[in-house]
C-alpha atoms as a PDB file:
ATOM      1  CA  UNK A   1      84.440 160.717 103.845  1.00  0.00           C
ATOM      2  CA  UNK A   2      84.413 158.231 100.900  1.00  0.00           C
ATOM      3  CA  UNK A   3      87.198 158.683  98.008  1.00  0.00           C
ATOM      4  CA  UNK A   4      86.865 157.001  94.881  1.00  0.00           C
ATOM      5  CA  UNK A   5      89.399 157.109  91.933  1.00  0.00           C
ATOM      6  CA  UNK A   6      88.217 157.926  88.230  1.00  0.00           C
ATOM      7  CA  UNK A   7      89.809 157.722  84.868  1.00  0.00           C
ATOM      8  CA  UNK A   8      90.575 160.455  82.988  1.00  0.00           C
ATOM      9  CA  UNK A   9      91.957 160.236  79.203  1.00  0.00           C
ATOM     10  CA  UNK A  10      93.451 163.563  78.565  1.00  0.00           C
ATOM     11  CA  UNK A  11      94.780 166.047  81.435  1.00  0.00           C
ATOM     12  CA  UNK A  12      94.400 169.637  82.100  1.00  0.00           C
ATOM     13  CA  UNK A  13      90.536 169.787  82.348  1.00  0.00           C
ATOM     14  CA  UNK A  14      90.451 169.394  86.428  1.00  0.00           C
ATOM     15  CA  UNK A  15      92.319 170.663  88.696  1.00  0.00           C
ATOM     16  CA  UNK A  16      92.751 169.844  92.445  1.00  0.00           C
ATOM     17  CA  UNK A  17      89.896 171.518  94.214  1.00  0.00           C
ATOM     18  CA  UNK A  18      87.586 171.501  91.484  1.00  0.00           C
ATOM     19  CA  UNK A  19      84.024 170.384  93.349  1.00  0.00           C
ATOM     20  CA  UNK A  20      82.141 168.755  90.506  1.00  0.00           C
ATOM     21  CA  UNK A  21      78.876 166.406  89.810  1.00  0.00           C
ATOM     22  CA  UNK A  22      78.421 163.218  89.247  1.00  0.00           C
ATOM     23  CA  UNK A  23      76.407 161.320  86.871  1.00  0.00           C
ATOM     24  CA  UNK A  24      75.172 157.970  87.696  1.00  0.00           C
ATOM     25  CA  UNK A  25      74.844 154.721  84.914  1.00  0.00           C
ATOM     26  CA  UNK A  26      73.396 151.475  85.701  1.00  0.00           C
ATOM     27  CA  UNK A  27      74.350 148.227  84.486  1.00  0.00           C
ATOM     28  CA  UNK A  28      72.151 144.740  84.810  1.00  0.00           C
ATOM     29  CA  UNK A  29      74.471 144.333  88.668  1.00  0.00           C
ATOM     30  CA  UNK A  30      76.242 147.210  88.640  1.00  0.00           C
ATOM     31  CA  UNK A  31      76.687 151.066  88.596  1.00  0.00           C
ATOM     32  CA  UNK A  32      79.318 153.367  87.434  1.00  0.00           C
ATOM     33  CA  UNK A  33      79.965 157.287  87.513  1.00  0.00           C
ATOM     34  CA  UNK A  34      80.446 159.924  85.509  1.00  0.00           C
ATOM     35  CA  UNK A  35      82.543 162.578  86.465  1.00  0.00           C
ATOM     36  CA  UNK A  36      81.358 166.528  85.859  1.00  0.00           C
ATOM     37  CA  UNK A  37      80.929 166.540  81.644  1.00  0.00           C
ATOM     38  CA  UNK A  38      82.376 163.197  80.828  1.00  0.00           C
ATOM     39  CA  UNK A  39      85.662 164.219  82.121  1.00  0.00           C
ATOM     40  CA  UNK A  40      86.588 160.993  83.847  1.00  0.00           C
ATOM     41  CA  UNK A  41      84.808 157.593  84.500  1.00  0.00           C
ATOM     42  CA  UNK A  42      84.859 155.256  87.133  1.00  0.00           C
ATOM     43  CA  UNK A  43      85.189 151.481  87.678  1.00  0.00           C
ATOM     44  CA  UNK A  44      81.895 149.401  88.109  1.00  0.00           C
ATOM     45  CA  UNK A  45      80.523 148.893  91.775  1.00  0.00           C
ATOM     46  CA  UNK A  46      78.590 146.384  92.829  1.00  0.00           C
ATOM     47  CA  UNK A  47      75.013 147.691  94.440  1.00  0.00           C
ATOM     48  CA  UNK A  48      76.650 147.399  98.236  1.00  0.00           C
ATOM     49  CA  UNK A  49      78.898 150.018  97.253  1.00  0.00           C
ATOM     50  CA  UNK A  50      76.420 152.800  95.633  1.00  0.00           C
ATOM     51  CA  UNK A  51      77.342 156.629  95.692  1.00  0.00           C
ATOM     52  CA  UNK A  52      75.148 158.417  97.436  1.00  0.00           C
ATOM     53  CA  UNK A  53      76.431 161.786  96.949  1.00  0.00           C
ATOM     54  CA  UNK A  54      75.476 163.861  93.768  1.00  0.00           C
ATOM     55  CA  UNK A  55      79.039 165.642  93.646  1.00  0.00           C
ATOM     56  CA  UNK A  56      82.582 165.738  94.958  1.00  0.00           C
ATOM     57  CA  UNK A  57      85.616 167.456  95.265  1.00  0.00           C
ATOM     58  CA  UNK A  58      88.986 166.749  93.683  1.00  0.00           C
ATOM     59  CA  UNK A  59      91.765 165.645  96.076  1.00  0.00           C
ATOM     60  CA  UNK A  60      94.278 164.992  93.526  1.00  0.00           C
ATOM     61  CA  UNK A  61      95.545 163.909  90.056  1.00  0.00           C
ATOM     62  CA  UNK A  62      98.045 161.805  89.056  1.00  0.00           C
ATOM     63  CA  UNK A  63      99.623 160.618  86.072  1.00  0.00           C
ATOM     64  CA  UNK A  64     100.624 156.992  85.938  1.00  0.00           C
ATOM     65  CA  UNK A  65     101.553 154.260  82.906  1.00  0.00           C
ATOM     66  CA  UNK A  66      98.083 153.221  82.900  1.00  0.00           C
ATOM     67  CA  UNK A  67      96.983 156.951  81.785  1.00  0.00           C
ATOM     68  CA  UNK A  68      95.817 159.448  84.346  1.00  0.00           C
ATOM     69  CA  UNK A  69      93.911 159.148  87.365  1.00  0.00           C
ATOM     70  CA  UNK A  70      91.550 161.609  89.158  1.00  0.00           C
ATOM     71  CA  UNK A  71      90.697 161.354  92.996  1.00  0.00           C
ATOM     72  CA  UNK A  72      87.228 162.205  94.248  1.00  0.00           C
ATOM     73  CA  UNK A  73      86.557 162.593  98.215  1.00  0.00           C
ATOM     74  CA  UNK A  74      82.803 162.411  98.453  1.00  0.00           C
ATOM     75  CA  UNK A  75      80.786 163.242 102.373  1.00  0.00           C
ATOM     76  CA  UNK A  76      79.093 160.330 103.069  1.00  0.00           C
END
């Protein structure tokens, strides 16, 4: 199992459980995710550290001073 946090700007559109798609970007060394409909957005990883799964299920959601955060477990 791989986990992988996302950012999420406004609560109440997830909830824990919730097993959703994800959208892969690509920058010139880099690639990011997209969480279900743009609900929450990852940091960038480096090509070494490339999703392979197409969705994942949400492990938890937390609310922090930074804004909230969103907690994927992906099978890989």
């Amino acid at each position: 199992m791989r986990q992988m946090e996302f950012k999420m700007e406004r609560t109440g559109l997830l909830k824990e459980g919730d097993v959703l798609p994800v959208t892969e970007g690509k920058l010139p060394t880099s690639y990011y995710y997209t969480l279900g409909k743009a609900y929450a957005m990852s940091a960038n990883y480096p090509s070494a550290e490339r999703l392979k799964s197409k969705e994942g299920k949400v492990t938890e959601i937390k609310e922090t001073a930074k804004g909230y955060f969103v907690t994927v477990e992906f099978e890989e």
